[in-house]
Protein backbone atom coordinates (compact mmCIF):
# COMPACT_ATOMS: atom_id res chain seq x y z
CA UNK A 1 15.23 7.56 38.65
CA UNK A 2 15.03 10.55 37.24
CA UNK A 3 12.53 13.45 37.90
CA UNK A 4 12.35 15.01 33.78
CA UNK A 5 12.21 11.95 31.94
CA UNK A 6 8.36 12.66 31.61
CA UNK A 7 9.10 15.81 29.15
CA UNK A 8 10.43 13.72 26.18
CA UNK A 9 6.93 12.17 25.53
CA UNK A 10 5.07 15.47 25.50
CA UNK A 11 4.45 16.36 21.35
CA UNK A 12 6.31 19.27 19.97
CA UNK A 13 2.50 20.69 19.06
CA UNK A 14 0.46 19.75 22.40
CA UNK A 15 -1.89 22.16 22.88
CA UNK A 16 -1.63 23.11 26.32
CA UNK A 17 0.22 24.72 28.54
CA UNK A 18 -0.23 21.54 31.42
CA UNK A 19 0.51 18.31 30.02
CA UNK A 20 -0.72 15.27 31.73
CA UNK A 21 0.89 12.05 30.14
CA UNK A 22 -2.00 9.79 28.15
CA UNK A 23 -0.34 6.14 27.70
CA UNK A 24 -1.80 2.72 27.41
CA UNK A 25 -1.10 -0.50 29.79
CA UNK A 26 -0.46 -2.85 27.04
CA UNK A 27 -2.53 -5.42 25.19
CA UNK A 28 -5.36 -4.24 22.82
CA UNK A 29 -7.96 -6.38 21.32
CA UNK A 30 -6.77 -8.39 18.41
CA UNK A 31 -8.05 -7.68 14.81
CA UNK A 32 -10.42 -10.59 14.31
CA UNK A 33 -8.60 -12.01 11.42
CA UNK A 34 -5.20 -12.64 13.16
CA UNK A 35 -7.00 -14.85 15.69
CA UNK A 36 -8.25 -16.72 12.35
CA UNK A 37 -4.59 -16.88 10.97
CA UNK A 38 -3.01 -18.27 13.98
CA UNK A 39 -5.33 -20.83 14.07
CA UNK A 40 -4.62 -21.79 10.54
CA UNK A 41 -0.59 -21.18 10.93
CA UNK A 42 -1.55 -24.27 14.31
CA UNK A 43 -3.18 -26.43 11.18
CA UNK A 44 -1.16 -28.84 10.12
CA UNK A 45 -3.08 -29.93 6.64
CA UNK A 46 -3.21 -25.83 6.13
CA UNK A 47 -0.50 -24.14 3.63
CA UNK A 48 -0.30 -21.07 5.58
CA UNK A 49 3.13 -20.96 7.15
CA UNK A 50 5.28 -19.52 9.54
CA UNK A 51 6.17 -16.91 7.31
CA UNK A 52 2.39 -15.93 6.46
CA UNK A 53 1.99 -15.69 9.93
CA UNK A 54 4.79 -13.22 10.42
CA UNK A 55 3.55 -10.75 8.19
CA UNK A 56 0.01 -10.81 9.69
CA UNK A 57 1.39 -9.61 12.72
CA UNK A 58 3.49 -7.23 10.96
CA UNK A 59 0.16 -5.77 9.30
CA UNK A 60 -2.02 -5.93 13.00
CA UNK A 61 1.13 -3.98 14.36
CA UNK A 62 0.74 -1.49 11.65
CA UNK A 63 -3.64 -1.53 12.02
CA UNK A 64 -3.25 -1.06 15.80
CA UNK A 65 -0.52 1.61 16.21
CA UNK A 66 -2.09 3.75 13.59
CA UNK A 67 -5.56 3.29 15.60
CA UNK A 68 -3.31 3.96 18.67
CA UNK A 69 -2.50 7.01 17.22
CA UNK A 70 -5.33 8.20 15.77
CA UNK A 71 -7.38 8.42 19.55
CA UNK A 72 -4.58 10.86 20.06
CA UNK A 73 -2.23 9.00 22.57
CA UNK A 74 1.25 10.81 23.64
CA UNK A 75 2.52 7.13 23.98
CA UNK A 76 1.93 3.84 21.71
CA UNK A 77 2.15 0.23 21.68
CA UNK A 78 1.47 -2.68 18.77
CA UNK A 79 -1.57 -3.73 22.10
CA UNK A 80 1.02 -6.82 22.07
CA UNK A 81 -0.05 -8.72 18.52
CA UNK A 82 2.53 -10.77 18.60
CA UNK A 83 2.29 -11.94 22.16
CA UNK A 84 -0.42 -15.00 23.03
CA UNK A 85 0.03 -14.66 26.87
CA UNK A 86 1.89 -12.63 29.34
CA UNK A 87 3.66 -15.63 31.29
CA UNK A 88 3.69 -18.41 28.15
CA UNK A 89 4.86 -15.52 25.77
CA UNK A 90 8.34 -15.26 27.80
CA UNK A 91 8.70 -18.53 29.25
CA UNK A 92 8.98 -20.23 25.80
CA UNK A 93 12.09 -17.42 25.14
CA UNK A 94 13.63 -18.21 28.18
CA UNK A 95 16.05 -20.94 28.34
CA UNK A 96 15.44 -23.05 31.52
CA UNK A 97 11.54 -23.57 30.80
CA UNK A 98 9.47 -26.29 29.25
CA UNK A 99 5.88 -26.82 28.68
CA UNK A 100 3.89 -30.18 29.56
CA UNK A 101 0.49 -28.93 28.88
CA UNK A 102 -2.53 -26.57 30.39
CA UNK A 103 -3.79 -26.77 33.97
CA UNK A 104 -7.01 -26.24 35.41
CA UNK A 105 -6.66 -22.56 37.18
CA UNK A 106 -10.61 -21.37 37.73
CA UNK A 107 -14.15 -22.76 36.58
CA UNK A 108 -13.16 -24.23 32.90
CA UNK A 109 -10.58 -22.00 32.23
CA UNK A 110 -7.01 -23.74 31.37
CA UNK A 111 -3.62 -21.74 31.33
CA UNK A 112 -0.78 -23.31 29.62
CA UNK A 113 1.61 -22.96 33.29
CA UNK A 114 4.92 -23.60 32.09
CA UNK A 115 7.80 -25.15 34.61
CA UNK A 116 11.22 -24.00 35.36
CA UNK A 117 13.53 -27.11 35.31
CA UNK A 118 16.85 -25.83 34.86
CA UNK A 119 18.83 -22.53 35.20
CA UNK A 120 17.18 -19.88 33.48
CA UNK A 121 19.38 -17.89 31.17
CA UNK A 122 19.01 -14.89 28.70
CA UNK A 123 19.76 -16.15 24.88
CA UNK A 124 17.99 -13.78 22.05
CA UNK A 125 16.00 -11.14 22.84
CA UNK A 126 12.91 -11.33 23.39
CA UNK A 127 11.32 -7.81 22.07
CA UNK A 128 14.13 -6.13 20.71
CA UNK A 129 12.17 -6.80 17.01
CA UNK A 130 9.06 -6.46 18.61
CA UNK A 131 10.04 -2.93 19.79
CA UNK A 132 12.43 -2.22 16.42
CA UNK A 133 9.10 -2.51 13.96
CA UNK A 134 6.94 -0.66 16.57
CA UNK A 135 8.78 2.13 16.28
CA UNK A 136 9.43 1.98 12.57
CA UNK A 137 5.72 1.60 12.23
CA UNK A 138 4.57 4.75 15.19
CA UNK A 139 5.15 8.49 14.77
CA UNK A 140 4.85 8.64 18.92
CA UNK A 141 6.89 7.07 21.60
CA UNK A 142 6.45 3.78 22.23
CA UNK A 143 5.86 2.02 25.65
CA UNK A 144 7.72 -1.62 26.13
CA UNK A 145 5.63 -3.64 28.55
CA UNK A 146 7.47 -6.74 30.10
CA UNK A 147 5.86 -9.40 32.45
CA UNK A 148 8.22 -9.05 35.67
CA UNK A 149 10.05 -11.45 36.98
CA UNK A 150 7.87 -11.82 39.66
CA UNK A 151 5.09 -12.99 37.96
CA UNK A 152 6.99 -15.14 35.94
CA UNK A 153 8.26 -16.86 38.74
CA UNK A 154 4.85 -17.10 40.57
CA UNK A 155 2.74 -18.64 37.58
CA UNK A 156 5.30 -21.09 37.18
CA UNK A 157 6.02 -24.19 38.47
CA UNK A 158 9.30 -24.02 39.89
CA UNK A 159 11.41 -27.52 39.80
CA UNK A 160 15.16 -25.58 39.67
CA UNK A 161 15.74 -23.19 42.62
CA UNK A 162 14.95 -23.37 46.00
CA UNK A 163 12.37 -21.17 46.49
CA UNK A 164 10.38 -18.76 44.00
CA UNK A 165 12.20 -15.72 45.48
CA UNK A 166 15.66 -16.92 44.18
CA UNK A 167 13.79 -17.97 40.85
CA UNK A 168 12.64 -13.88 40.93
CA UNK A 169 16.30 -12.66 41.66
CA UNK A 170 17.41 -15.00 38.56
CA UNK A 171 14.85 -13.78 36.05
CA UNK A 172 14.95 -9.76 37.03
CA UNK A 173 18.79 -10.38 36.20
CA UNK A 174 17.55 -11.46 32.51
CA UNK A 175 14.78 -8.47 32.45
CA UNK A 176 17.91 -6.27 33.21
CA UNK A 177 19.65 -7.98 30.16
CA UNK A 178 16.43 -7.07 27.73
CA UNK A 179 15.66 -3.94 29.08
CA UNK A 180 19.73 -2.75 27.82
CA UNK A 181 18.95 -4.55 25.08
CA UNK A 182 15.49 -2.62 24.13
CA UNK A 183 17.38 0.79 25.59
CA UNK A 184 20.42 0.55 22.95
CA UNK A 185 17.90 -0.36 20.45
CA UNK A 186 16.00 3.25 21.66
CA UNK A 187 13.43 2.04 23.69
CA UNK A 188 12.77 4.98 26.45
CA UNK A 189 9.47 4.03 28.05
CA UNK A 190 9.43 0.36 29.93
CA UNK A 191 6.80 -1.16 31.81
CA UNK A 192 7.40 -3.77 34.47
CA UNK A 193 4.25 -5.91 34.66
CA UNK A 194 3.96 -7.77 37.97
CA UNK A 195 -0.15 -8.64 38.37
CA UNK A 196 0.95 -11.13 40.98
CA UNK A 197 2.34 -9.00 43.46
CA UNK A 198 -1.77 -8.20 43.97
CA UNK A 199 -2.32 -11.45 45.16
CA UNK A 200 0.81 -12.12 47.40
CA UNK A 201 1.18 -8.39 48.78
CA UNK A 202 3.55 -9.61 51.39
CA UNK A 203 6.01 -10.50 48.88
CA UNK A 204 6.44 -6.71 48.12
CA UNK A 205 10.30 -6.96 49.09
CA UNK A 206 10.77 -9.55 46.76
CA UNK A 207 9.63 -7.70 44.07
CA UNK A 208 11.78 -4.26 45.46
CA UNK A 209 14.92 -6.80 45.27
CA UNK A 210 13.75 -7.69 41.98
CA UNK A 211 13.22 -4.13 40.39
CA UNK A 212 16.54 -3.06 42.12
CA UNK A 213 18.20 -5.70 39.43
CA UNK A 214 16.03 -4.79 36.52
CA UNK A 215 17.24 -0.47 36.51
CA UNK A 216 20.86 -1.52 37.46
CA UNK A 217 22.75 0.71 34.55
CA UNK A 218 19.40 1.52 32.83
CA UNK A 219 20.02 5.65 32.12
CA UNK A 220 18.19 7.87 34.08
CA UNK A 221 16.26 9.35 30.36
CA UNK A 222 14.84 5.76 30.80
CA UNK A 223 11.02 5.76 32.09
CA UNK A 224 10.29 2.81 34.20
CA UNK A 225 7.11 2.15 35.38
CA UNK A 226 5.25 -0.48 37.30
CA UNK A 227 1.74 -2.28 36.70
CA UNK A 228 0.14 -3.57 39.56
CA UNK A 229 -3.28 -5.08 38.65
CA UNK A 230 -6.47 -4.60 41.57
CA UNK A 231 -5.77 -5.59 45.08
CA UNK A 232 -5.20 -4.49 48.82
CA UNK A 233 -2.89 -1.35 47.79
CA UNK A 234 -3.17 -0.97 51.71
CA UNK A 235 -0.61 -3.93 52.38
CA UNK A 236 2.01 -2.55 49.41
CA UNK A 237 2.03 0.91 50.63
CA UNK A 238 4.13 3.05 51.46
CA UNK A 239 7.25 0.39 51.06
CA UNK A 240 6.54 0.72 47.33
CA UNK A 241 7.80 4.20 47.33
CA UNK A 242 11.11 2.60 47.91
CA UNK A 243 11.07 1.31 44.25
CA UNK A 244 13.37 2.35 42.01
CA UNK A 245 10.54 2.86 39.40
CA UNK A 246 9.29 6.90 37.98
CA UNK A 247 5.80 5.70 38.01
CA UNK A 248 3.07 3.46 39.83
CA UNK A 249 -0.02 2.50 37.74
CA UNK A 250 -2.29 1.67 39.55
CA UNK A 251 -6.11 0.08 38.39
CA UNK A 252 -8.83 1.89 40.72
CA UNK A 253 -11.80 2.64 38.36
CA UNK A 254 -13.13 -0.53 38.81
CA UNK A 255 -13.10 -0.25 42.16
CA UNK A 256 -15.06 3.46 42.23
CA UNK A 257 -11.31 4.94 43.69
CA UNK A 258 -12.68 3.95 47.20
CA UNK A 259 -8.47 3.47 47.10
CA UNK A 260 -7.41 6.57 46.69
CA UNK A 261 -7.06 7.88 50.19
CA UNK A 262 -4.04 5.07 50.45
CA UNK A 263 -2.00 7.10 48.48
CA UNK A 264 -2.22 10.20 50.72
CA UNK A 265 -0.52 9.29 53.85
CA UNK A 266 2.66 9.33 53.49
CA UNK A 267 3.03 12.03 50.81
CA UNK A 268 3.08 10.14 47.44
CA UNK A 269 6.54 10.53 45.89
CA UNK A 270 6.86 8.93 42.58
CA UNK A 271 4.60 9.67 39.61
CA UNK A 272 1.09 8.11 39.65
CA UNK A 273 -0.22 6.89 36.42
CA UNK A 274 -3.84 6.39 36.88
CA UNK A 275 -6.45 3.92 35.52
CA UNK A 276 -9.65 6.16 34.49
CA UNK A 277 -11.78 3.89 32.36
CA UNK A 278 -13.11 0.43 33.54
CA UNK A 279 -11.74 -2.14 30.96
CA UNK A 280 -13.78 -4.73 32.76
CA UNK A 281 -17.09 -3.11 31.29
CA UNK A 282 -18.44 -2.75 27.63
CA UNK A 283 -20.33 0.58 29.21
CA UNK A 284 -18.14 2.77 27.18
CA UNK A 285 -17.64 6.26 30.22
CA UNK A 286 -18.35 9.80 28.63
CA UNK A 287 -15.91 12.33 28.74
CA UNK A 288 -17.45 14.11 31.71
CA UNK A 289 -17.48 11.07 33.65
CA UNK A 290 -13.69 10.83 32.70
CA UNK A 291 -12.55 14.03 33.92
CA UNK A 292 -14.54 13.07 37.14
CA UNK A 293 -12.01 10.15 37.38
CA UNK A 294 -8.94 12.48 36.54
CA UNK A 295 -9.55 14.73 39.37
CA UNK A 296 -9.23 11.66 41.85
CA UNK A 297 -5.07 11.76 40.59
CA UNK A 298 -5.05 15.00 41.88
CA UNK A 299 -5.78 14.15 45.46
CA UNK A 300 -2.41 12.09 44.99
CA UNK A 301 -0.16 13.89 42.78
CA UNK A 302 0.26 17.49 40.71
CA UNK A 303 -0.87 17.22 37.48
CA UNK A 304 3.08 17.06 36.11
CA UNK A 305 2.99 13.93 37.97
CA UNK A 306 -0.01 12.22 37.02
CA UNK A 307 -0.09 9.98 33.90
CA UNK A 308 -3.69 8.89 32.50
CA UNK A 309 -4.75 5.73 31.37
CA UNK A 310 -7.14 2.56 31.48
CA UNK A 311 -7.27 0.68 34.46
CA UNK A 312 -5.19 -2.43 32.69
CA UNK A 313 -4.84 -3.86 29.33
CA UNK A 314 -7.71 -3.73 27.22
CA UNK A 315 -7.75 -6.93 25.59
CA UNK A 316 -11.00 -8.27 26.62
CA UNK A 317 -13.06 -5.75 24.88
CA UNK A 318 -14.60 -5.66 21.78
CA UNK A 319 -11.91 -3.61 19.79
CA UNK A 320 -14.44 -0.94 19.06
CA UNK A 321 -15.73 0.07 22.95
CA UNK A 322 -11.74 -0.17 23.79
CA UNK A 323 -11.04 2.20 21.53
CA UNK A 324 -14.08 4.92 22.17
CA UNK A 325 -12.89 4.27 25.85
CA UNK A 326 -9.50 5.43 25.04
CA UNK A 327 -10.66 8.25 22.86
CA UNK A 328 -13.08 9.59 25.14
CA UNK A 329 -9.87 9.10 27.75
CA UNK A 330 -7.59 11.30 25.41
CA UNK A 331 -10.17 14.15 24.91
CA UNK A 332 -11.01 14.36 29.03
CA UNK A 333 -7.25 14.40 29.25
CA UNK A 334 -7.09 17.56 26.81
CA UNK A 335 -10.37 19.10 28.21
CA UNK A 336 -8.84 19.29 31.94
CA UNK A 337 -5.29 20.18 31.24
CA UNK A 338 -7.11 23.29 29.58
CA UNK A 339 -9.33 23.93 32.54
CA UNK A 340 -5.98 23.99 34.50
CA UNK A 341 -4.51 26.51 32.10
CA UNK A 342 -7.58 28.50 32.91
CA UNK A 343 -7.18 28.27 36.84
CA UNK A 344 -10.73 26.53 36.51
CA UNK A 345 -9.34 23.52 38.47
CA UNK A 346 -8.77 24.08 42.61
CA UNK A 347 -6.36 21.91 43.23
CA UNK A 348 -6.51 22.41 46.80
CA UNK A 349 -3.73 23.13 49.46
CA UNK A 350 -2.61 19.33 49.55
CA UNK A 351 -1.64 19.23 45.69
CA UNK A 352 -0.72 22.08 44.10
CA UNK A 353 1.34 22.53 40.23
CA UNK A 354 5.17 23.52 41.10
């Protein structure tokens, strides 16, 4: 991948001289009232149709990209409106699956787990008009987050292929499909979502195989990162430095960075976008307490490298504490880079700015 790609998403009027990349994972908490819609585009005996609920999302696109924007983010998304769940969301626009109904998965919690009975094959798109009014809507880059195939394999039941690592290989062909699909549309920031790969670390060459078929022929102005939600980093690294991927997000402010050191040894070689506020707390961190968190990127990566953001998606939080978390995010961001213009930042003989 390539090593500039980073420079297209820093704003023509950014303040200082260091930039350090603010982004978002993905989802965002849903305006109230779209919850209410859905549920009365799902009634039957209701007069609100399919075409009512299309323009609500079109107007909590709008709402949330403007509030996106507005906390000061180099990079936006739409916090995934349109999307009900990060498996069910692509398995119902994937040809191949079928749903038969929620499971049990923990305590009373059901999951609509849909099966794979057939070859899977790539039809429509599945964001390209997602992406299209994003960017119509944002005066910023957007970012393009995609459940990996992976994942999509894994929290499925699979009744087609012979094993779920064949199943992978088959969908990260289809990601590749979308992802030229979402590039010639001018999508230039993707996210490859693979939560899974936490739980089944030894699986990590699976997913390499997999991401190796997602960039084939993606352009090298293309920024491809990957998600990878809490877990034993310890078992994924360093193999995942052989991804072809420009940047590793990784979720360690829950876990007080006690992590970090694991991305030391072997020299870190890829970008490192960093989770610095908890989204698994309503405590909403001050800015000092931010920058604290910043400073633990640079024991891994210059600050050209590292890219700043929450620890996952924020859509569990009341929509107000996620976004004075991401605000308060944005202005530690801003409030170091100057300290580094300064020279008010050691960043010690490990990590040093080129």
């Amino acid at each position: 991948m390539s090593e500039n790609n980073r420079a297209q998403f820093r704003p023509d009027d950014h303040p200082n001289e260091h930039f350090l990349l603010t982004s978002i994972v993905g989802s965002y908490p849903k305006p109230k009232w779209l919850n209410r819609v859905s549920d009365l585009a799902d009634d039957p005996d209701s007069k609100f149709t399919d075409e009512h609920l299309h323009e609500a999302h079109d107007d909590a696109c709008r709402v949330i990209v403007d509030e996106h924007e507005r906390t000061g983010l180099d990079t936006v998304s739409d916090g995934e409106m349109r999307r009900n769940e990060m498996v069910e969301f692509f398995a119902d626009r994937i040809d191949g699956y079928e749903f038969n109904g929620p499971v049990k998965v923990w305590g009373h919690n059901y999951f609509d787990k849909p099966s794979v009975v057939d070859d899977v094959e790539y039809d429509e798109s599945w964001l390209v008009d997602e992406f299209e009014f994003t960017h119509a809507a944002a005066s910023k880059p957007v970012k393009v987050p995609i459940t990996g195939p992976y994942t999509l394999a894994s929290w499925s039941f699979n009744e087609a292929y012979d094993d779920d690592a064949e199943l992978s290989y088959a969908l990260a062909d289809l990601v590749n499909e979308e992802i030229e699909a979402l590039v010639a549309a001018g999508a230039r920031y993707i996210q490859i979502d693979e939560p899974a790969l936490a739980t089944t670390p030894d699986d990590y060459a699976i997913v390499g195989e997999c991401l190796d078929r997602i960039v084939a022929g993606v352009p090298d102005e293309v920024r491809i990162g990957l998600h990878v939600c809490y877990g034993d980093y310890s078992r994924i690294y360093p193999e995942l430095l052989e991804y072809p991927i420009d940047e590793f997000d990784v979720e360690l402010c829950n876990g007080d960075y006690e992590q970090i050191d694991v991305f030391t040894d072997p020299e870190f070689t890829t970008d490192l976008a960093l989770g610095v506020v908890d989204v698994h707390t309503t405590e909403v961190e001050s800015v000092e307490e931010i920058k604290e968190n910043i400073l633990e990127g640079f024991k891994v990566v210059p600050p050209e490298r590292l890219t700043v953001s929450p620890d996952c998606g924020v859509k569990l939080l009341p929509r107000d504490v996620a976004r004075q978390k991401i605000e308060n995010m944005v202005t530690a961001t801003r409030e170091i880079e100057a300290e580094l213009d300064a020279g008010e930042i050691d960043l010690g003989p490990e990590v040093s700015a080129d």
